[in-house]
C-alpha atoms as a PDB file:
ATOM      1  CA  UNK A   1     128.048  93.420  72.254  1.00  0.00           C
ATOM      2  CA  UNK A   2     125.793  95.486  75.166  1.00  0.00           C
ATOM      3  CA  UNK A   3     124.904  92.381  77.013  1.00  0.00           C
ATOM      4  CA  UNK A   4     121.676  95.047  78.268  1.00  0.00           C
ATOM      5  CA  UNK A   5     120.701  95.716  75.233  1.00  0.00           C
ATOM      6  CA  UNK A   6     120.627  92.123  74.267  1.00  0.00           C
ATOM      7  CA  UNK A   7     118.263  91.057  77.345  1.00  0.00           C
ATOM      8  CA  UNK A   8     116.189  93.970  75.864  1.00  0.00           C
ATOM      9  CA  UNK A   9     116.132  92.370  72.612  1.00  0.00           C
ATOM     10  CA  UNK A  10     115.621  88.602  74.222  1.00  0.00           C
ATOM     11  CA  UNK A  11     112.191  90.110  76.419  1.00  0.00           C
ATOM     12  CA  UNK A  12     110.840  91.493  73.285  1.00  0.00           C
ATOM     13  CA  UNK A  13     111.253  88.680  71.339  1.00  0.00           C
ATOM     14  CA  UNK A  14     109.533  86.478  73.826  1.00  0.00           C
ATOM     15  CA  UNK A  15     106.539  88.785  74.367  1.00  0.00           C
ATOM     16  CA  UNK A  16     106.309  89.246  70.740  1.00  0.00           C
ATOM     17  CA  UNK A  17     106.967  85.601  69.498  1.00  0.00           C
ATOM     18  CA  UNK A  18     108.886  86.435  66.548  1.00  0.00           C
ATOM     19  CA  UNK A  19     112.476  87.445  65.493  1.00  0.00           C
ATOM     20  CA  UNK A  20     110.468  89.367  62.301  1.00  0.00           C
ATOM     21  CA  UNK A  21     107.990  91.021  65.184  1.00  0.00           C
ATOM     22  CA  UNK A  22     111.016  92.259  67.418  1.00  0.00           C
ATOM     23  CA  UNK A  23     112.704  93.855  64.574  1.00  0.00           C
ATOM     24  CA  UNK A  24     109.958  95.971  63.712  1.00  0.00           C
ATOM     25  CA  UNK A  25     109.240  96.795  67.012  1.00  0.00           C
ATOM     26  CA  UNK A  26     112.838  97.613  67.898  1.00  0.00           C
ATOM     27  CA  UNK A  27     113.620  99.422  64.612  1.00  0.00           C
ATOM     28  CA  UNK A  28     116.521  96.891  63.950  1.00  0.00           C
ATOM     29  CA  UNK A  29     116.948  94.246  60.953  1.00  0.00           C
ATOM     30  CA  UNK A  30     116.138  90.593  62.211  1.00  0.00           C
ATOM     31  CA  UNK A  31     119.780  89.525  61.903  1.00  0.00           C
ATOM     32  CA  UNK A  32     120.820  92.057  64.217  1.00  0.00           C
ATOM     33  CA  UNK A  33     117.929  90.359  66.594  1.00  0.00           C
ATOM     34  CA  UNK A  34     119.611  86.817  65.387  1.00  0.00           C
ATOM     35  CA  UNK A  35     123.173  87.921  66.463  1.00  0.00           C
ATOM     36  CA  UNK A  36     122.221  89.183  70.052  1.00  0.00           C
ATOM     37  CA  UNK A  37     120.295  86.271  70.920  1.00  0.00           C
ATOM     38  CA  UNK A  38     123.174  83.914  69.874  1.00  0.00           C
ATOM     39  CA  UNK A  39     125.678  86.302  71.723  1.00  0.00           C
ATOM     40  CA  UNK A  40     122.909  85.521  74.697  1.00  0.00           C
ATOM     41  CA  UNK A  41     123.384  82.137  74.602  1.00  0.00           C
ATOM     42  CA  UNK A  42     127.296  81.751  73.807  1.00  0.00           C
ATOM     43  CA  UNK A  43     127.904  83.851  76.845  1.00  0.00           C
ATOM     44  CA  UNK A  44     125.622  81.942  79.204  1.00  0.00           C
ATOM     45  CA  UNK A  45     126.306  78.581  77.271  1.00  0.00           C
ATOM     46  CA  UNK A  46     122.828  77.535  77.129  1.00  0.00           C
ATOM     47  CA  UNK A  47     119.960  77.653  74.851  1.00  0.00           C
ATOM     48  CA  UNK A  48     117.358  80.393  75.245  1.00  0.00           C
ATOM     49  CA  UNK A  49     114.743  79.466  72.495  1.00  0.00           C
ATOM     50  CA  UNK A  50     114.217  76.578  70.668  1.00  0.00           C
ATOM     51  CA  UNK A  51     113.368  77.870  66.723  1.00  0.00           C
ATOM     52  CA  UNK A  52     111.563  76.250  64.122  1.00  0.00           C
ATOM     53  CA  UNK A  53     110.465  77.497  60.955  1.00  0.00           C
ATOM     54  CA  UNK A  54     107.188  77.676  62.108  1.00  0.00           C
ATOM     55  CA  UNK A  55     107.386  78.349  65.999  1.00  0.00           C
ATOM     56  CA  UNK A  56     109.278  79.516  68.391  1.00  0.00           C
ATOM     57  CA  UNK A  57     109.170  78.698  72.547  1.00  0.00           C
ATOM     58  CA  UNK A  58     111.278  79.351  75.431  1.00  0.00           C
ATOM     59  CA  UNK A  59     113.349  76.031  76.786  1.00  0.00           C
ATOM     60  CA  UNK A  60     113.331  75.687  80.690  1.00  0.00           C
ATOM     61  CA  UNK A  61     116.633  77.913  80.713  1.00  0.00           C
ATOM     62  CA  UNK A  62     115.175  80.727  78.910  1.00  0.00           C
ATOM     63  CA  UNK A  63     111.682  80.801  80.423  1.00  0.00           C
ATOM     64  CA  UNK A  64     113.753  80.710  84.057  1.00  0.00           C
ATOM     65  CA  UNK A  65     116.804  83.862  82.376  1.00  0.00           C
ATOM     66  CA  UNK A  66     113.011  85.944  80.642  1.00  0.00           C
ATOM     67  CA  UNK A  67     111.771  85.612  84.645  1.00  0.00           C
ATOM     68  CA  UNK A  68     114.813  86.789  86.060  1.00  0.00           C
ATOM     69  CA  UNK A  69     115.267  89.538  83.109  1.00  0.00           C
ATOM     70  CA  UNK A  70     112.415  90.837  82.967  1.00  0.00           C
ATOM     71  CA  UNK A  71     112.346  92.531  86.668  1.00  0.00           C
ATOM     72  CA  UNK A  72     115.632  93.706  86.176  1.00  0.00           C
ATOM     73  CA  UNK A  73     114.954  95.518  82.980  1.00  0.00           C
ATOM     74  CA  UNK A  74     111.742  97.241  84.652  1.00  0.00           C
ATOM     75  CA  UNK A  75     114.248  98.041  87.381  1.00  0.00           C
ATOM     76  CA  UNK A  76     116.914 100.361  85.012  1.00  0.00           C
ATOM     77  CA  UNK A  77     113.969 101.643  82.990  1.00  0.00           C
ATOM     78  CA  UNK A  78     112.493 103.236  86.308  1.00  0.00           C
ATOM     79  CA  UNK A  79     115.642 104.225  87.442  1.00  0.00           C
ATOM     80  CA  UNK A  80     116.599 106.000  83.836  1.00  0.00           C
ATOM     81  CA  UNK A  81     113.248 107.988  84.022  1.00  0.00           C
ATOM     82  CA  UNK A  82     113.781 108.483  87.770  1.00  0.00           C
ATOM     83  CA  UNK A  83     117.167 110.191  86.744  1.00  0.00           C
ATOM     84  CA  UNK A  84     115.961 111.930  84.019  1.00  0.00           C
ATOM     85  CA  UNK A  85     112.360 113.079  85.963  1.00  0.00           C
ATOM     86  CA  UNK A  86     115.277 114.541  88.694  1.00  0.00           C
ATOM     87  CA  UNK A  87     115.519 117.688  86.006  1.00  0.00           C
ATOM     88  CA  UNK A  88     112.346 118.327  84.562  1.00  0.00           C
ATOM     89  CA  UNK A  89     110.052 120.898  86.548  1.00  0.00           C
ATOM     90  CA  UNK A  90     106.519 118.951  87.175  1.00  0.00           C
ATOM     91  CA  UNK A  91     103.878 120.225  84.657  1.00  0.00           C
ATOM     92  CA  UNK A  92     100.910 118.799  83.070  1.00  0.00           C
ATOM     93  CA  UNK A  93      97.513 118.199  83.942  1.00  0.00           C
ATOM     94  CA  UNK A  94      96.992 116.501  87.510  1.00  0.00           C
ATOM     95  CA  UNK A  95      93.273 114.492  88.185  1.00  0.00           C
ATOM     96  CA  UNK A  96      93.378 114.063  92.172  1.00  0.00           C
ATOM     97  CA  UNK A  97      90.214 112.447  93.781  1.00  0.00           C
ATOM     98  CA  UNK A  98      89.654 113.246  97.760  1.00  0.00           C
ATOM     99  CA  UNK A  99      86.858 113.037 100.135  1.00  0.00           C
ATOM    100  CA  UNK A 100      84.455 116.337 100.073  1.00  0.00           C
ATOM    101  CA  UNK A 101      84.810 117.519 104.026  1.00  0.00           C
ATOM    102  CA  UNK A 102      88.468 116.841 104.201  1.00  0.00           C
ATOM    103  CA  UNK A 103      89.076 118.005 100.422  1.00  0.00           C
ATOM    104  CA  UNK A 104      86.999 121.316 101.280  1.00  0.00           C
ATOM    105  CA  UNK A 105      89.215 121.863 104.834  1.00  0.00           C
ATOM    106  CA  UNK A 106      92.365 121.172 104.365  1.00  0.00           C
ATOM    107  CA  UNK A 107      92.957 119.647 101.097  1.00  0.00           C
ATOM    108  CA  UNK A 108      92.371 123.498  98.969  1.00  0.00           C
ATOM    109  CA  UNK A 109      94.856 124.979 101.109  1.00  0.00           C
ATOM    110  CA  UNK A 110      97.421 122.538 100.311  1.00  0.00           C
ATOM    111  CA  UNK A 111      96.876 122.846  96.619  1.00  0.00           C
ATOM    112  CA  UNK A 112      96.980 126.755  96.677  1.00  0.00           C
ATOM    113  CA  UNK A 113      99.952 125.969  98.059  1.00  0.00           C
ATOM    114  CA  UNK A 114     101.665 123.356  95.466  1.00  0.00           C
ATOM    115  CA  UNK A 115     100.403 125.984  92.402  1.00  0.00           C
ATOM    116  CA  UNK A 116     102.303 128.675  93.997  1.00  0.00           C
ATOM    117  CA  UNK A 117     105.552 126.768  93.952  1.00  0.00           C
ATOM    118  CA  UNK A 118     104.602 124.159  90.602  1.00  0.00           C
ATOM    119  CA  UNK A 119     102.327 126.926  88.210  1.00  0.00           C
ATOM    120  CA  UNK A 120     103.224 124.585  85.187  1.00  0.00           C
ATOM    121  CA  UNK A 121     101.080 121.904  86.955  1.00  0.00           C
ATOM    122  CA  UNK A 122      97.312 122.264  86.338  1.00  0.00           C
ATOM    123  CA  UNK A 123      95.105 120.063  88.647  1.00  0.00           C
ATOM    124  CA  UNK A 124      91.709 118.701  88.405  1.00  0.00           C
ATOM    125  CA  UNK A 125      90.430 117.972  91.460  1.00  0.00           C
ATOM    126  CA  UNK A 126      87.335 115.810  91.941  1.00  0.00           C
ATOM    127  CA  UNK A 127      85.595 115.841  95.560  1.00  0.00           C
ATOM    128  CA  UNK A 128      83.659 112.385  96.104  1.00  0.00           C
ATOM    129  CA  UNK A 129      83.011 110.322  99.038  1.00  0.00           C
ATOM    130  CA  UNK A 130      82.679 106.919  97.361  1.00  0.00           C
ATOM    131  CA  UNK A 131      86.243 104.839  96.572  1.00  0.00           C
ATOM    132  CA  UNK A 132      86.725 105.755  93.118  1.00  0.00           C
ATOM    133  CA  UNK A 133      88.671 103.096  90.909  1.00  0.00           C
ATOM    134  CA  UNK A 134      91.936 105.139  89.822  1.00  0.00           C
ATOM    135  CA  UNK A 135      92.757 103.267  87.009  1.00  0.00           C
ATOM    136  CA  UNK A 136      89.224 103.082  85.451  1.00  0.00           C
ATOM    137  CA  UNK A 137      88.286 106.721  86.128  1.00  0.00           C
ATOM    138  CA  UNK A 138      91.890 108.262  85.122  1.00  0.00           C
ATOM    139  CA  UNK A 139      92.926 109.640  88.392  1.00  0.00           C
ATOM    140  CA  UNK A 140      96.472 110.431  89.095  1.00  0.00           C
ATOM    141  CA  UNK A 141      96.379 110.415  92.847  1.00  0.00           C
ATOM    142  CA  UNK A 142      94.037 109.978  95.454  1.00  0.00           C
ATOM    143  CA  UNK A 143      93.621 111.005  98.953  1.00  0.00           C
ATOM    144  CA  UNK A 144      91.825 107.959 100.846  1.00  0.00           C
ATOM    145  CA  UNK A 145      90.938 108.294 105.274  1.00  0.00           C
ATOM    146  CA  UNK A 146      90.248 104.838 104.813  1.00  0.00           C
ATOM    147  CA  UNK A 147      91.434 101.022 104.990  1.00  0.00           C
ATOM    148  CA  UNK A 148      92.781 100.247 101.892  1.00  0.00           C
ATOM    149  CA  UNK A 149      90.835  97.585  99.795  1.00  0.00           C
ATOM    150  CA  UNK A 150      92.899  97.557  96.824  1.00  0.00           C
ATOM    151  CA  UNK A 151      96.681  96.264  97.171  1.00  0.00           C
ATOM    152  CA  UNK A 152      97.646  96.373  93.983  1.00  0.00           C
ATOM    153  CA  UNK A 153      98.027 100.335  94.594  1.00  0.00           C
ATOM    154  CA  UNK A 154     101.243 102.057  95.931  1.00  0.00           C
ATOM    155  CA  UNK A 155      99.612 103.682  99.174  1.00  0.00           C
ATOM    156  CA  UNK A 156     102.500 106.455 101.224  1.00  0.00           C
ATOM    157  CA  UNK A 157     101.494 107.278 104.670  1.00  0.00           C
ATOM    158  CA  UNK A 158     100.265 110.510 105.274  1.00  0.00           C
ATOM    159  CA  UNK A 159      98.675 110.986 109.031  1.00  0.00           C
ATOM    160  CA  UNK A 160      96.326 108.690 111.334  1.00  0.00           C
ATOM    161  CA  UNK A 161      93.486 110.849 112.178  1.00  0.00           C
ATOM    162  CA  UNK A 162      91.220 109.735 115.764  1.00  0.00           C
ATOM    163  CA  UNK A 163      87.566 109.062 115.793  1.00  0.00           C
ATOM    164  CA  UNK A 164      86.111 111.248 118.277  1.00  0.00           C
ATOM    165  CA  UNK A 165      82.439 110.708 119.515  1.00  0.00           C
ATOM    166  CA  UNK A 166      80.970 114.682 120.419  1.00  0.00           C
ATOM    167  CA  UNK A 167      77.720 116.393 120.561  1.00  0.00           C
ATOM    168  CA  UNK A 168      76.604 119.965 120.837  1.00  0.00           C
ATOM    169  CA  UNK A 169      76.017 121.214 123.919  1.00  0.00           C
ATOM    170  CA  UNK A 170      72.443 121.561 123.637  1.00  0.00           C
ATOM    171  CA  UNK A 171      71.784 118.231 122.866  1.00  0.00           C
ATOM    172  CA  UNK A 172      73.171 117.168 125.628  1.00  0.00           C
ATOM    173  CA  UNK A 173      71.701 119.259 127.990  1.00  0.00           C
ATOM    174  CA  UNK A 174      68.188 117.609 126.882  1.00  0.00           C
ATOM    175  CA  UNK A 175      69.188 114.012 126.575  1.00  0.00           C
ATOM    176  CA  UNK A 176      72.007 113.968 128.601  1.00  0.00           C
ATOM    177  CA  UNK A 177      75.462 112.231 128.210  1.00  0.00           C
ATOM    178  CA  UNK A 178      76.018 108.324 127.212  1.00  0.00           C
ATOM    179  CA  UNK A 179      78.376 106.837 130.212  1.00  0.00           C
ATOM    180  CA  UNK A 180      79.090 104.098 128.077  1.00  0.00           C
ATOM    181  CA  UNK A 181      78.931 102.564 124.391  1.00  0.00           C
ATOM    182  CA  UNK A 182      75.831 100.658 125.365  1.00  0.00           C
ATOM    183  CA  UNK A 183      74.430 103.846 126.015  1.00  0.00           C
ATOM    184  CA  UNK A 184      74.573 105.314 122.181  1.00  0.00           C
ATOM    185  CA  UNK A 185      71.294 102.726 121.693  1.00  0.00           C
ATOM    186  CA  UNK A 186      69.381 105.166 123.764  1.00  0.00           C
ATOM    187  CA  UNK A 187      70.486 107.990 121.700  1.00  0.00           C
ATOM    188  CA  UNK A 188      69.918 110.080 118.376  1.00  0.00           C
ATOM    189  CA  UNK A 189      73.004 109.028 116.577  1.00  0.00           C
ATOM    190  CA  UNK A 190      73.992 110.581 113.627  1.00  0.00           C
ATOM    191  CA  UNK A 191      75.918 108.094 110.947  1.00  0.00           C
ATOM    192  CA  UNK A 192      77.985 108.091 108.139  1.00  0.00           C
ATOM    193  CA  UNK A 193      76.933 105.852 105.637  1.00  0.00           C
ATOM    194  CA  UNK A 194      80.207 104.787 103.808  1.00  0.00           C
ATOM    195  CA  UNK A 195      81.702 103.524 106.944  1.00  0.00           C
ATOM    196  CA  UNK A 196      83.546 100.372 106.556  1.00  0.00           C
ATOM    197  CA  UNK A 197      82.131  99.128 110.151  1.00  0.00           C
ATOM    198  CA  UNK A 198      78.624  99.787 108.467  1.00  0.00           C
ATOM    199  CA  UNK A 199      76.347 101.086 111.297  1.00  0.00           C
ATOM    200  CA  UNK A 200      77.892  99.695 114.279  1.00  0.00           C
ATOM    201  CA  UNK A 201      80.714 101.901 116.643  1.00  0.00           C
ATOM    202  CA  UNK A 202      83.851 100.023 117.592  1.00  0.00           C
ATOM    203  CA  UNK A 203      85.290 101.174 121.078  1.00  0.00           C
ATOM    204  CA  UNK A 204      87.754  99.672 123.096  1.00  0.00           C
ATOM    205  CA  UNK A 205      88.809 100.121 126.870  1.00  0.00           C
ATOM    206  CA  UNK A 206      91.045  98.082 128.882  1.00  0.00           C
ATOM    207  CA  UNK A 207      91.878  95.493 126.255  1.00  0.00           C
ATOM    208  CA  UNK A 208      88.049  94.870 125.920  1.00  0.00           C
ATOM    209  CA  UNK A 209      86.270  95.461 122.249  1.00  0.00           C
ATOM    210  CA  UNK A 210      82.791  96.837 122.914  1.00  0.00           C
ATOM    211  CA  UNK A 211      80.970  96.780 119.097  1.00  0.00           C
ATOM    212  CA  UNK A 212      77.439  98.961 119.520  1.00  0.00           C
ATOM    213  CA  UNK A 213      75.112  98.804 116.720  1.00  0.00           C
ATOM    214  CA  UNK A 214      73.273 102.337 116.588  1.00  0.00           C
ATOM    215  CA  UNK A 215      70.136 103.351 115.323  1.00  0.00           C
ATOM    216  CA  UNK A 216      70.985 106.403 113.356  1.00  0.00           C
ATOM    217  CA  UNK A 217      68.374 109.504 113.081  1.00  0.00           C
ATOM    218  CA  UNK A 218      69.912 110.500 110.088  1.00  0.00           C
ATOM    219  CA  UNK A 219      72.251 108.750 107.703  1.00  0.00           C
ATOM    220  CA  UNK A 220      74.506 111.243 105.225  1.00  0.00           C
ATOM    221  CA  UNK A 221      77.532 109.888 102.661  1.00  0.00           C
ATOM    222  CA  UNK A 222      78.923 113.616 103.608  1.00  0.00           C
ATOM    223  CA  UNK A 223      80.938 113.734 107.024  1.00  0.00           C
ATOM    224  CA  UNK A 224      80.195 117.461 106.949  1.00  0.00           C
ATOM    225  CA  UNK A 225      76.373 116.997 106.495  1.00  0.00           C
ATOM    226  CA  UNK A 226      76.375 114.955 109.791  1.00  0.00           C
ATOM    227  CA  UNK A 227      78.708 117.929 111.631  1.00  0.00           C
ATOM    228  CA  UNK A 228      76.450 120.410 110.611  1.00  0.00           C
ATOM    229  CA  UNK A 229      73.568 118.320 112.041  1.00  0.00           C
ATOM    230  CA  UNK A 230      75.072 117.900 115.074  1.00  0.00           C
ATOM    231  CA  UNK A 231      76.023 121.301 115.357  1.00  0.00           C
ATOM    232  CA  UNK A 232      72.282 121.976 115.348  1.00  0.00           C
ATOM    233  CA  UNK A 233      71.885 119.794 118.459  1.00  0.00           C
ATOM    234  CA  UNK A 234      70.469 116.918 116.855  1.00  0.00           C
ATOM    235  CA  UNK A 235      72.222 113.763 117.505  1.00  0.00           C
ATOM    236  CA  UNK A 236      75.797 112.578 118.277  1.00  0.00           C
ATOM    237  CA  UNK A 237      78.391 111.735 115.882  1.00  0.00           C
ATOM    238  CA  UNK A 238      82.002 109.915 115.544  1.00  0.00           C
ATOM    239  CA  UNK A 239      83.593 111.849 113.281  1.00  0.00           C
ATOM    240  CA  UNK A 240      87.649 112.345 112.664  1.00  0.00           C
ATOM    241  CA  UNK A 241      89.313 115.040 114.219  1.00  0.00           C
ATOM    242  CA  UNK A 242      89.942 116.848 111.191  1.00  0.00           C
ATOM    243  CA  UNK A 243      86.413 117.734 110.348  1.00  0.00           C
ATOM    244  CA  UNK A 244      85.351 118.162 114.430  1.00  0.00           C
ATOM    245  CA  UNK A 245      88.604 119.354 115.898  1.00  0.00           C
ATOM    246  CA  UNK A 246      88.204 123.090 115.547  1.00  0.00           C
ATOM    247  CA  UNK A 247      84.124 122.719 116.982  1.00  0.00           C
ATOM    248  CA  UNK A 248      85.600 120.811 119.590  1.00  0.00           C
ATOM    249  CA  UNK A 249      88.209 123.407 120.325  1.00  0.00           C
ATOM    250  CA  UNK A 250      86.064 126.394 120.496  1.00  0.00           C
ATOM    251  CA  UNK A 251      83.247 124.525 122.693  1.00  0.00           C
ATOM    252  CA  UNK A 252      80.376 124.286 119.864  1.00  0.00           C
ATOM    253  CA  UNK A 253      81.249 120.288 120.311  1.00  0.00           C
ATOM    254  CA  UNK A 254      81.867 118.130 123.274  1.00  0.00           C
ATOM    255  CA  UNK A 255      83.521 115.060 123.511  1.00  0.00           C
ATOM    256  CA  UNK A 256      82.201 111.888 124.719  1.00  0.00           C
ATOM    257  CA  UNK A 257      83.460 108.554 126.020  1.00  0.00           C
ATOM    258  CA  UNK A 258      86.912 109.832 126.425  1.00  0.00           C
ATOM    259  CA  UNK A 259      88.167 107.217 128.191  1.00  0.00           C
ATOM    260  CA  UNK A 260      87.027 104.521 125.577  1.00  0.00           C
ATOM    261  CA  UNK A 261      89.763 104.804 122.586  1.00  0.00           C
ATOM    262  CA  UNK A 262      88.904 103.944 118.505  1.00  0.00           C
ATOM    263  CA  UNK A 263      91.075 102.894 116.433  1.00  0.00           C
ATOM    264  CA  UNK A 264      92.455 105.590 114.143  1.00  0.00           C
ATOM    265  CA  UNK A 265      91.603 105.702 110.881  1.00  0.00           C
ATOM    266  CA  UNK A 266      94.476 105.764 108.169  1.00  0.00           C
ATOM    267  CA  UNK A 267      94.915 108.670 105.535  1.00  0.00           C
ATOM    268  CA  UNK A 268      96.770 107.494 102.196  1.00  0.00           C
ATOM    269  CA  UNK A 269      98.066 109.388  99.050  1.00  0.00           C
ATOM    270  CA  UNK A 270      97.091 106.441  96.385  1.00  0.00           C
ATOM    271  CA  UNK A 271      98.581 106.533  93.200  1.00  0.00           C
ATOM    272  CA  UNK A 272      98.147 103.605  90.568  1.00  0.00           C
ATOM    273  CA  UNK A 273     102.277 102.933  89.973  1.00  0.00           C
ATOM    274  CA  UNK A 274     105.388 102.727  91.795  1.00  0.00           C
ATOM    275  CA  UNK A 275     107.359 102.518  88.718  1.00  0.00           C
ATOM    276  CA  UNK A 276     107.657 105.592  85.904  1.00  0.00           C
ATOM    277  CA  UNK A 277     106.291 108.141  88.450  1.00  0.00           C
ATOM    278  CA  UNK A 278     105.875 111.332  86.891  1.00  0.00           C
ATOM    279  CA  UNK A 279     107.694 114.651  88.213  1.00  0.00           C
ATOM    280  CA  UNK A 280     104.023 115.853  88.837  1.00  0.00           C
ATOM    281  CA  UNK A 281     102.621 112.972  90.809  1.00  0.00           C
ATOM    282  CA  UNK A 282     105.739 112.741  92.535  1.00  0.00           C
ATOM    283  CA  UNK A 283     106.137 116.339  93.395  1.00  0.00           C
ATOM    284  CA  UNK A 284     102.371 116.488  94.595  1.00  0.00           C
ATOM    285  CA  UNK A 285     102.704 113.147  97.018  1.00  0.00           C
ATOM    286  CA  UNK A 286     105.635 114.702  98.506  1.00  0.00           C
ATOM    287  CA  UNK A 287     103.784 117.863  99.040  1.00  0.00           C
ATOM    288  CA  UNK A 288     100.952 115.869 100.581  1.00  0.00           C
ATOM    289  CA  UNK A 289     103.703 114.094 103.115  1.00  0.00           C
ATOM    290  CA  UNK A 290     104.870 117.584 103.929  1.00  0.00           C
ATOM    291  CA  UNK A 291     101.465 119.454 104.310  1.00  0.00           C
ATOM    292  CA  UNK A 292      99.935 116.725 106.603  1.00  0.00           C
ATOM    293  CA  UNK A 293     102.829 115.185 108.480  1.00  0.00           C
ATOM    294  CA  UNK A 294     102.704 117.591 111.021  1.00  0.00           C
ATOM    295  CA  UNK A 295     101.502 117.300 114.358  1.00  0.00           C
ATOM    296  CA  UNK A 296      98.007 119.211 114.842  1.00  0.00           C
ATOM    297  CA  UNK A 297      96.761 120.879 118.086  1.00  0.00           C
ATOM    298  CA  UNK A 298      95.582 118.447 121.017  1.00  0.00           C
ATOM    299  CA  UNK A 299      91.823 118.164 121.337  1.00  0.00           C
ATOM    300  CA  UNK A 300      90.418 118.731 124.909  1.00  0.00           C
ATOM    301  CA  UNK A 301      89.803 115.624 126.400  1.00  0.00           C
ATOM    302  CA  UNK A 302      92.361 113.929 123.780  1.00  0.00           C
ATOM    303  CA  UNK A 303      95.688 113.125 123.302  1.00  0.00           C
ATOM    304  CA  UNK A 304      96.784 114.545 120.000  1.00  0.00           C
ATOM    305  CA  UNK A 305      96.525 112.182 117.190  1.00  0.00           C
ATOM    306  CA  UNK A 306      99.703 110.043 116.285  1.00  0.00           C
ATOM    307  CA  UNK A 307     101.582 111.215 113.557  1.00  0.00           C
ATOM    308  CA  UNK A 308     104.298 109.736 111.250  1.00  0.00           C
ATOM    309  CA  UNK A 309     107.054 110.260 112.482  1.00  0.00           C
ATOM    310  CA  UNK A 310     109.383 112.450 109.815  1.00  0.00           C
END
């Protein structure tokens, strides 16, 4: 007798309760059930379930062999599909969630570019700035640039991106530039409201933390609202580098407090399971990895960003 087949047949019948139950579920007659969890407990000479005509329970043995089954089983399922998902072309309808600005910039490019080599895959993609639940709202994957508050997620890497404090040129040649975090009080700070510091800027210089609570002239739950503010010459902003990098670049932006560093902020593909990952899901995470593990050009002023390494 398959002894794998029989610790198949042993997990269902504990989840289910019932010989009868397992049957039906497995498509089997109960004495085939019977006969595999005796074969169970001749080969491991103990007993599994203690049977009654009215109930049946685990003993200590079998709730300690269902524990140790029960990953295992998970284990060759995932690896079965894994094999099988190795053949099948990804295809199907994708829901991907990812911050508007970043979404907008980079994010369309790299889809154009996944439909071009995956045309069987259709995605819907859904810009938002708030932390959308995955499970609750149906979303395949997600692309987070932020600490992760649920661990119960699979998370992969994708690349740190560094807060950079600039202004426009024109607002600094009426206000002048801050010399030092304490200095950002005196200024028109423009702040994004779904920051997980709320409305206080976290430097660092020298092994010293300097935490400076702004007052902020205008506060936007769009990264890209703020730029475009700034652009304007209304107030400074600490923004990532991939929404301020190219304004920095070409001189519409200057940076400030370059020799105070922030800590970078993380970006994540999310997705809700590590086991039974689809061909698309997995296709479009590695796509992601590839896309946005690449080094980008240095900001003036800045080291580039770290990346992970590949």
């Amino acid at each position: 007798m398959d002894t794998h087949t029989a610790m198949q047949t042993y997990a269902k019948v504990v989840e289910l309760g019932s010989f009868a139950a397992a049957a039906d579920k497995m498509g089997q007659a109960r004495s085939v059930v019977t006969r595999q969890i005796a074969y169970l407990e001749q080969k491991y000479g103990v007993r599994l379930l203690n049977r009654t005509t009215r109930k049946l329970s685990m003993t200590d043995a079998g709730r300690a062999f269902y524990e140790r089954v029960r990953p295992i089983l998970a284990e060759v399922a995932d690896l079965e599909l894994s094999l099988q998902a190795e053949g099948q072309r990804p295809s199907g309808r994708l829901r991907v969630s990812a911050p508007v600005s970043f979404g907008i910039l980079h994010l369309g490019p790299a889809i154009a570019e996944y439909l071009q080599r995956y045309p069987d895959v259709v995605i819907d993609l859904d810009l938002n700035d708030r932390v959308v639940d995955l499970v609750e709202d149906g979303f395949d994957v997600a692309v987070r640039i932020s600490p992760l508050l649920d661990s119960s997620l699979v998370a992969r890497p994708l690349a740190p991106q560094q807060l950079l404090v600039c202004a426009a040129p024109s607002y600094l040649a009426r206000h002048g530039a801050p010399r030092t975090p304490e200095d950002l009080k005196q200024h028109r700070c423009l702040h994004y409201a779904y920051a997980s510091t709320g409305n206080e800027w976290h430097f660092e210089k020298d092994g010293v933390t300097h935490l400076v609570r702004v007052n902020a002239a205008l506060r936007a739950n769009n990264g890209d609202v703020l730029r475009t503010a700034s652009l304007a010459g209304h107030g400074i902003i600490l923004q990532p580098e991939f929404l301020v990098g190219e304004d920095i670049r070409a001189g519409r932006l200057v940076t400030l407090l370059a020799d105070y560093a922030h800590t970078p902020i993380s970006m994540y593909a999310i997705y809700p399971h590590r086991r039974f990952l689809s061909p698309k899901v997995r296709s479009f995470v590695e796509h992601l990895e590839d896309r946005f593990g690449a080094p980008s050009p240095a900001v003036p002023g800045r080291r580039a960003s770290p990346r992970r390494s590949r």
